[in-house]
C-alpha atoms as a PDB file:
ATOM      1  CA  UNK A   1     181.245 133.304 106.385  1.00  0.00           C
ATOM      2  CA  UNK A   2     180.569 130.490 103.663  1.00  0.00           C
ATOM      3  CA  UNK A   3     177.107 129.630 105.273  1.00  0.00           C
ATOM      4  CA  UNK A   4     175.632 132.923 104.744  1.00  0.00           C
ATOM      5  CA  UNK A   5     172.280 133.920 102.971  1.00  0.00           C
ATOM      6  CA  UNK A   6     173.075 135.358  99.203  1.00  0.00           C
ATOM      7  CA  UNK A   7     173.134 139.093 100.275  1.00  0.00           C
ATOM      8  CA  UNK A   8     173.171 139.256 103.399  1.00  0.00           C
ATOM      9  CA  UNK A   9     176.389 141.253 104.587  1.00  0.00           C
ATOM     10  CA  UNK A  10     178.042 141.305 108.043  1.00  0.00           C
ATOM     11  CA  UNK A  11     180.665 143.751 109.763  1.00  0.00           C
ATOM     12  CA  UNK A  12     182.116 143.107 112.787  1.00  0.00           C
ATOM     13  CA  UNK A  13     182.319 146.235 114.781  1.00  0.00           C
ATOM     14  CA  UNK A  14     184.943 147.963 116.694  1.00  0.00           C
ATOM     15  CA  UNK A  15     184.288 149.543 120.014  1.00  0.00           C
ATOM     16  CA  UNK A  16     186.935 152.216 120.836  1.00  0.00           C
ATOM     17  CA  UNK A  17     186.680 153.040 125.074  1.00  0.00           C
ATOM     18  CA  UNK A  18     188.632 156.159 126.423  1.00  0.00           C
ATOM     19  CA  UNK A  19     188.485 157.366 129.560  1.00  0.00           C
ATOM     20  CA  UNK A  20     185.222 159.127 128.387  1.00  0.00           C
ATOM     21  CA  UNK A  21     183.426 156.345 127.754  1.00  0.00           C
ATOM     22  CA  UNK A  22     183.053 154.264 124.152  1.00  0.00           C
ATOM     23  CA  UNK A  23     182.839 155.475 120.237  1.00  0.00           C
ATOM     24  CA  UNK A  24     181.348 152.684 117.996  1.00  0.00           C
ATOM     25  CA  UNK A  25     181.170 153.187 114.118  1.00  0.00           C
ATOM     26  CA  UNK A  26     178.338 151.384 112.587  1.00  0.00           C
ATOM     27  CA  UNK A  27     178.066 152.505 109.006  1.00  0.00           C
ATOM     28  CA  UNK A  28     179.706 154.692 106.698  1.00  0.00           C
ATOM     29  CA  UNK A  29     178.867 155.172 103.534  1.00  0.00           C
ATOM     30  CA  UNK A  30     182.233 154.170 102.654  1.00  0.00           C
ATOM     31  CA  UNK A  31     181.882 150.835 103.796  1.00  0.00           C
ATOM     32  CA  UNK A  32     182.121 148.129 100.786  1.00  0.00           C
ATOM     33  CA  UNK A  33     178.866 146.641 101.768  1.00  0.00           C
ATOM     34  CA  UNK A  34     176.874 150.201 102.119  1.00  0.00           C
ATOM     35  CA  UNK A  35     173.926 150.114 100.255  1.00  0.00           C
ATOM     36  CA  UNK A  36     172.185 153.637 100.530  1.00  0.00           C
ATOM     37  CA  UNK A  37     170.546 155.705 103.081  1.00  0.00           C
ATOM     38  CA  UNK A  38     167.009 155.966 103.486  1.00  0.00           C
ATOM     39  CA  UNK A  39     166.724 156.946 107.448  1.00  0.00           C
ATOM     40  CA  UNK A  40     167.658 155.476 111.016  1.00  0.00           C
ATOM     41  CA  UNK A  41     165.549 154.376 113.606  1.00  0.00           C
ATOM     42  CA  UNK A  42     166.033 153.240 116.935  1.00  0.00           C
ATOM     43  CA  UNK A  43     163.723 150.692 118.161  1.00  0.00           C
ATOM     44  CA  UNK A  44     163.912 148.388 121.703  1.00  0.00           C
ATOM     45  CA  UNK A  45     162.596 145.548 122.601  1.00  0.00           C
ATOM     46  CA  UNK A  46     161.945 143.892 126.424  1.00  0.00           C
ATOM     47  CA  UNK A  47     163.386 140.420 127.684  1.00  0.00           C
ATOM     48  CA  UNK A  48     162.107 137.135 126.195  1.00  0.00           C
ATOM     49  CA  UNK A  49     160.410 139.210 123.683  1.00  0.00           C
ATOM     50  CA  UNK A  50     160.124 137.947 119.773  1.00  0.00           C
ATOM     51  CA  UNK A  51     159.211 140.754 117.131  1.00  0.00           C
ATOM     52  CA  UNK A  52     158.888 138.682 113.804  1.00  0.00           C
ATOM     53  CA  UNK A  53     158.770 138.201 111.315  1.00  0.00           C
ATOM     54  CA  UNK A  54     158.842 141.130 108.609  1.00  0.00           C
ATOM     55  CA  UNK A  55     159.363 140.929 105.340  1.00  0.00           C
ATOM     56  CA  UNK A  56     160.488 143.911 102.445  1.00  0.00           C
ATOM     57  CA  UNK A  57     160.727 143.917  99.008  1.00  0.00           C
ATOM     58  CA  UNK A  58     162.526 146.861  98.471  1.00  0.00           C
ATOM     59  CA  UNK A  59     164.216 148.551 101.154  1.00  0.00           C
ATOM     60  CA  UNK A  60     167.427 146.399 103.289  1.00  0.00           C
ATOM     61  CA  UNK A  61     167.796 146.676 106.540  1.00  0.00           C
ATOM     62  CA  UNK A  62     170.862 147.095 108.459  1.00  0.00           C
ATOM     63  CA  UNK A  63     170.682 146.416 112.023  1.00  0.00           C
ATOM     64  CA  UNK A  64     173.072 146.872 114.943  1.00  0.00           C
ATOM     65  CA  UNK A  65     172.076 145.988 118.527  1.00  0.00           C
ATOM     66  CA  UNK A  66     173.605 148.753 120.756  1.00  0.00           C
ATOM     67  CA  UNK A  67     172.434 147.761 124.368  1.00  0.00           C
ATOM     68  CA  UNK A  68     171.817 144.442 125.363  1.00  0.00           C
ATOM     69  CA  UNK A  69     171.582 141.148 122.763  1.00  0.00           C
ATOM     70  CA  UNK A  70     169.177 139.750 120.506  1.00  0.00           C
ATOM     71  CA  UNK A  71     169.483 136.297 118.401  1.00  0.00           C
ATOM     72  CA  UNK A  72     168.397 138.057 115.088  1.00  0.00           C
ATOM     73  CA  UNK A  73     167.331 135.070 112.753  1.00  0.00           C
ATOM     74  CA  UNK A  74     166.684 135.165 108.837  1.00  0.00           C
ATOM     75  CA  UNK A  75     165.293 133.080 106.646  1.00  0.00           C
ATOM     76  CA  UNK A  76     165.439 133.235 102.862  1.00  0.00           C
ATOM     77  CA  UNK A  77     161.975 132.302 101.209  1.00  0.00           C
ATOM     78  CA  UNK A  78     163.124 133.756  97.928  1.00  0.00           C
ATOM     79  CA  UNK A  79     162.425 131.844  94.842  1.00  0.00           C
ATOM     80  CA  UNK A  80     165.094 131.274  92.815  1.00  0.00           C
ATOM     81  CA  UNK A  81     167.649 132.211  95.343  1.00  0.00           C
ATOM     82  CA  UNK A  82     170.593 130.653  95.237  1.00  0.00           C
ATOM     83  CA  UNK A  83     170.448 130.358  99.336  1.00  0.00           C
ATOM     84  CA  UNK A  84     166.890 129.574  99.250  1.00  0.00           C
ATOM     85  CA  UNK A  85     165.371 127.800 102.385  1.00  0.00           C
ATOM     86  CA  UNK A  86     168.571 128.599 104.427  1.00  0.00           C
ATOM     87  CA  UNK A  87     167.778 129.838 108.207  1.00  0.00           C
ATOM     88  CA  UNK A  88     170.887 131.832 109.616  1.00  0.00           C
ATOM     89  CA  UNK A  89     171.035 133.044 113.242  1.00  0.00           C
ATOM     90  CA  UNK A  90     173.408 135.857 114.487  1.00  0.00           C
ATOM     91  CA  UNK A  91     173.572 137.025 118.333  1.00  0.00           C
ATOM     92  CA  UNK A  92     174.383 140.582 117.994  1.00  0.00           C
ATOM     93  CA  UNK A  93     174.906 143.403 120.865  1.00  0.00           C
ATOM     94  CA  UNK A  94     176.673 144.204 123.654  1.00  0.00           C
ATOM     95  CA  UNK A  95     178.809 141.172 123.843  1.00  0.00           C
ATOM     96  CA  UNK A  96     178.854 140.590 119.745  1.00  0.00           C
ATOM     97  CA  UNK A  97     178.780 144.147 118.475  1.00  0.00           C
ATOM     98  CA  UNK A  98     177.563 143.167 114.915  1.00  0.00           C
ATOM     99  CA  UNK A  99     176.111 145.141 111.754  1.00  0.00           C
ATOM    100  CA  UNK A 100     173.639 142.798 109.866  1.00  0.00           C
ATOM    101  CA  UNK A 101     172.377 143.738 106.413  1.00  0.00           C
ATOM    102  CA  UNK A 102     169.099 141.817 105.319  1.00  0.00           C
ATOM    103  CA  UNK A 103     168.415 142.294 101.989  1.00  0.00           C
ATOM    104  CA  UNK A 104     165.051 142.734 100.392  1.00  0.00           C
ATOM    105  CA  UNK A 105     163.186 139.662 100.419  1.00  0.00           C
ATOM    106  CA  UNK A 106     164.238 137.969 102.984  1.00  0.00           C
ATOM    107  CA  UNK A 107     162.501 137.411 106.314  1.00  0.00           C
ATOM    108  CA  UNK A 108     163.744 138.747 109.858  1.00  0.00           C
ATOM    109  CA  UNK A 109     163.041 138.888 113.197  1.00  0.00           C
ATOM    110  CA  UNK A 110     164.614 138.840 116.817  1.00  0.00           C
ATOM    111  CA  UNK A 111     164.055 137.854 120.203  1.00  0.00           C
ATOM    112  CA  UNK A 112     165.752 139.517 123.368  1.00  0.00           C
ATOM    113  CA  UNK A 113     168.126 137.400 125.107  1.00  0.00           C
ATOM    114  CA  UNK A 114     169.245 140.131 127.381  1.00  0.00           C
ATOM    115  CA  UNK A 115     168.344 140.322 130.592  1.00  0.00           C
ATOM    116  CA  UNK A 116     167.492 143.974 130.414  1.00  0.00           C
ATOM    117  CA  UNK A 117     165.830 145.947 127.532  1.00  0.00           C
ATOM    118  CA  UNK A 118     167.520 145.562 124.126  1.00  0.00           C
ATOM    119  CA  UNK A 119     168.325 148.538 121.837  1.00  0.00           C
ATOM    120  CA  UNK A 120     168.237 148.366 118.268  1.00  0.00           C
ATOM    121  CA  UNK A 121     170.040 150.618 115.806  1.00  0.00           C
ATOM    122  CA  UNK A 122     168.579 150.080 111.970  1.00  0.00           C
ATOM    123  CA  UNK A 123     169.554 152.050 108.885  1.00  0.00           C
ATOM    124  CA  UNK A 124     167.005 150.796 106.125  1.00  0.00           C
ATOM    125  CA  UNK A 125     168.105 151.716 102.450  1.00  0.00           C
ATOM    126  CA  UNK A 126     164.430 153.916 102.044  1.00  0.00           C
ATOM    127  CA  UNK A 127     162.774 155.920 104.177  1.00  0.00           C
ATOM    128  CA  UNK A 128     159.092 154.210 105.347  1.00  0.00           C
ATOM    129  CA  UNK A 129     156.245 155.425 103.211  1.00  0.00           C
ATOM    130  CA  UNK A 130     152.881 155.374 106.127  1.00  0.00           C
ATOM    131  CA  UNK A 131     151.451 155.495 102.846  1.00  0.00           C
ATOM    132  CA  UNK A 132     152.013 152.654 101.387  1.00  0.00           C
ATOM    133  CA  UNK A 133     154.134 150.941 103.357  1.00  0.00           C
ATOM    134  CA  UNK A 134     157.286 147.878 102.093  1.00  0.00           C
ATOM    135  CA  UNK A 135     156.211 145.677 105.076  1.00  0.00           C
ATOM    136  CA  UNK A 136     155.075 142.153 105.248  1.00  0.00           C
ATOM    137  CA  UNK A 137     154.325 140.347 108.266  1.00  0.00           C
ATOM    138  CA  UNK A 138     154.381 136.796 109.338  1.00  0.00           C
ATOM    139  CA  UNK A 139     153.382 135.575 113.293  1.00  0.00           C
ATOM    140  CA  UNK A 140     156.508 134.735 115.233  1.00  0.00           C
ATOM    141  CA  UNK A 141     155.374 131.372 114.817  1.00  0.00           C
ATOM    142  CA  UNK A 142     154.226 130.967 111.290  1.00  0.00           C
ATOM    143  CA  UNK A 143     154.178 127.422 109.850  1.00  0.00           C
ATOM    144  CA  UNK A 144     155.313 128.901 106.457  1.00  0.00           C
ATOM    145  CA  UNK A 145     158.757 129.594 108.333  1.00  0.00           C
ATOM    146  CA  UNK A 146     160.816 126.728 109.559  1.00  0.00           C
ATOM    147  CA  UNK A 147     161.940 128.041 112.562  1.00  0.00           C
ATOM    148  CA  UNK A 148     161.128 127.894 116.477  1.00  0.00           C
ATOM    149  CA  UNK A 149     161.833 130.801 119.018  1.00  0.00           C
ATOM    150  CA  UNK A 150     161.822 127.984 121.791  1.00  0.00           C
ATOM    151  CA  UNK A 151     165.234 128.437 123.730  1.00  0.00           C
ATOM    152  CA  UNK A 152     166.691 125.014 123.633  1.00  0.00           C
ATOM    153  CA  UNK A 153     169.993 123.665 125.849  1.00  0.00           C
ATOM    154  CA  UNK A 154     172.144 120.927 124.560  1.00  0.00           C
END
């Protein structure tokens, strides 16, 4: 995509059903846009919900929405970067099975749009340190971001 934030790299995803059910790669370390490994999490989040926005300046995040759909949204705030002030919205999950990498620096966040519970898959490059943690928050609705969660319908 030619709109994209510098760094930011997206892989469509194949879901494979069988009479068994469904098999959906996410990431393999084999993948040209595979970073490194640092852990997975799995983390959910209810209907209508917003969970932003967070911030790292080390670790990337790769995130795949496995049940339900969220409108993940990132902004880059970097100075200097060449995509600097850009806002880019991606609808990932059941219905747009996605793999997102944000790259360090660059905020994130994501609202349900599902109906149901959403379920989301992330792969950061480092494993969290409770210690000293590579987190920085914003509100959902910080004035230093340039961005509304309001649903609008044209």
């Amino acid at each position: 995509m030619s709109d994209e934030i510098d760094g930011v790299w997206v892989k469509p995803l194949r879901v494979i059903p069988d009479e068994r059910g469904r098999l959906m790669e996410v990431l393999r370390a084999d993948d040209d846009g595979f970073r490194a490994f640092g852990q997975v999490y799995v983390t959910t989040t209810y209907p209508g919900v917003v969970k932003a926005w967070h911030l790292h300046k080390v670790q990337d995040d790769n995130f795949c929405c496995v049940k339900g759909m969220v409108k993940l949204v990132l902004y880059d705030g970097r100075e200097g970067s060449p995509t600097g002030g850009t806002i880019r919205e991606y609808f990932i999950g059941d219905w747009n099975p996605l793999l997102v990498r944000v790259p360090a620096g660059v905020h994130h966040g994501w609202r349900c749009i599902s109906t149901d519970e959403a379920i989301v898959v992330n792969v950061p490059t480092e494993p969290y340190s409770h210690d000293a943690p590579d987190e920085l928050r914003e509100p959902w609705d910080s004035p230093a971001i340039p961005y509304s969660w309001d649903v609008i319908f044209k």
